[in-house]
C-alpha atoms as a PDB file:
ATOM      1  CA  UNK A   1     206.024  78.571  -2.601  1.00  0.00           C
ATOM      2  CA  UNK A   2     203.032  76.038  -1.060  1.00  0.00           C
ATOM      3  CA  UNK A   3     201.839  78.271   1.344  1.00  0.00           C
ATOM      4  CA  UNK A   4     199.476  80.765  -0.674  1.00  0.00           C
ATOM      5  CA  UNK A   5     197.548  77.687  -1.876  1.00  0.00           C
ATOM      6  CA  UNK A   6     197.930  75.712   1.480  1.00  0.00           C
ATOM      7  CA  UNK A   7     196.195  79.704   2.678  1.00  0.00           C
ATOM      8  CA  UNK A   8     193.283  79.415   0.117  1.00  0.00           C
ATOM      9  CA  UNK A   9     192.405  75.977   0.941  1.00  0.00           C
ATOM     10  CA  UNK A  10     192.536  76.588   4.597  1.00  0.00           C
ATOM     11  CA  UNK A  11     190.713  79.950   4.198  1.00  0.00           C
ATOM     12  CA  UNK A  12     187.798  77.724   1.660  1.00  0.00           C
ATOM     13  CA  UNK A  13     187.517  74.779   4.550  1.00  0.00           C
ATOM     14  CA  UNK A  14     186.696  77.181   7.225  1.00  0.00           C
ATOM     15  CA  UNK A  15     184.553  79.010   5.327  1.00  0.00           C
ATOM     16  CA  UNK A  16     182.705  75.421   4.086  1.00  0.00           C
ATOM     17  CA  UNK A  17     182.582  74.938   7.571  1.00  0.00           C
ATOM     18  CA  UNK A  18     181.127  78.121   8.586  1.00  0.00           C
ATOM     19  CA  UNK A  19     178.037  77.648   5.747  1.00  0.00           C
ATOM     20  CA  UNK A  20     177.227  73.764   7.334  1.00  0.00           C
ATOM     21  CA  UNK A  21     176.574  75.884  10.489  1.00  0.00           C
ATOM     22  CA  UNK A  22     174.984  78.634   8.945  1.00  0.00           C
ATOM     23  CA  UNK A  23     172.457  75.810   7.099  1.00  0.00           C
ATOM     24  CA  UNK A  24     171.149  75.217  10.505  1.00  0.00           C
ATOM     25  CA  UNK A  25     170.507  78.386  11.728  1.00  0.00           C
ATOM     26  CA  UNK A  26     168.987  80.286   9.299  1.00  0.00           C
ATOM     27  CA  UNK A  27     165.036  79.453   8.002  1.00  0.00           C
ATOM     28  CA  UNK A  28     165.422  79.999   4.184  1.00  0.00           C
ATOM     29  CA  UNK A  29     167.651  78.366   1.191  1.00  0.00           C
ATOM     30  CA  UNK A  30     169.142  75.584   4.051  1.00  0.00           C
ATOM     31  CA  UNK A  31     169.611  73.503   1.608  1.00  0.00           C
ATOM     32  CA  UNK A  32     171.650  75.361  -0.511  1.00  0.00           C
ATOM     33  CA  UNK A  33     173.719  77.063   2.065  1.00  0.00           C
ATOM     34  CA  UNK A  34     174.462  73.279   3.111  1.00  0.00           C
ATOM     35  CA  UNK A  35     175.272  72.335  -0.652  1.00  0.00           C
ATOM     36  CA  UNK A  36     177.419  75.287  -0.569  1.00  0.00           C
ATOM     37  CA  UNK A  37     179.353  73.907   1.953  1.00  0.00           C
ATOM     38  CA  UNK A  38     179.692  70.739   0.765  1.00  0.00           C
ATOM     39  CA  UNK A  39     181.242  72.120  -2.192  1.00  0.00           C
ATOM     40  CA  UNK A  40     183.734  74.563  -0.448  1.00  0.00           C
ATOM     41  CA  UNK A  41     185.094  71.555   1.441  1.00  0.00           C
ATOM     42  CA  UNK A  42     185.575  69.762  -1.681  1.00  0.00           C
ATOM     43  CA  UNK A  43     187.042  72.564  -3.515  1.00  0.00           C
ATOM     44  CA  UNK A  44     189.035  73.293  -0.374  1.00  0.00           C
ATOM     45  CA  UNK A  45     190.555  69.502  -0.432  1.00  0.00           C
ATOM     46  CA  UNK A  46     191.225  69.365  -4.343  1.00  0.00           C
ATOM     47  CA  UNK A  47     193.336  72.547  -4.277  1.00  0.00           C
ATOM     48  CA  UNK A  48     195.928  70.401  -2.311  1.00  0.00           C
ATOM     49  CA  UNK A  49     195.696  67.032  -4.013  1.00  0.00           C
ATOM     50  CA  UNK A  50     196.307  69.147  -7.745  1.00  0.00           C
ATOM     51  CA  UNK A  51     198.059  72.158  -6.816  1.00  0.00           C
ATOM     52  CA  UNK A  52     200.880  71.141  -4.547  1.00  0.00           C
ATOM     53  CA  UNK A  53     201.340  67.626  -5.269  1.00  0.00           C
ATOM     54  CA  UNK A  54     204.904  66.917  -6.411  1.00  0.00           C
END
């Protein structure tokens, strides 16, 4: 059953990907919406290097 975590980590990587765009756009905390995203995209990549590695 890979596809629930294969879900989350898609679901995380867009959602990383919506917060880099959202750091440009807004005029307070860009920094830390852009961290944000940077770490949603990493959490979002080690779900499927540690959770459905065989």
């Amino acid at each position: 059953m890979n596809i629930v975590p294969f879900i989350i980590a898609l679901a995380i990587f867009i959602l990383g990907m919506f917060l880099f765009g959202l750091a440009f756009s807004v005029t307070v905390f860009q920094g830390a919406i852009f961290i944000a995203g940077i770490l949603a995209i990493s959490l979002a990549l080690a779900i499927p290097f540690h959770f459905l590695r065989n």
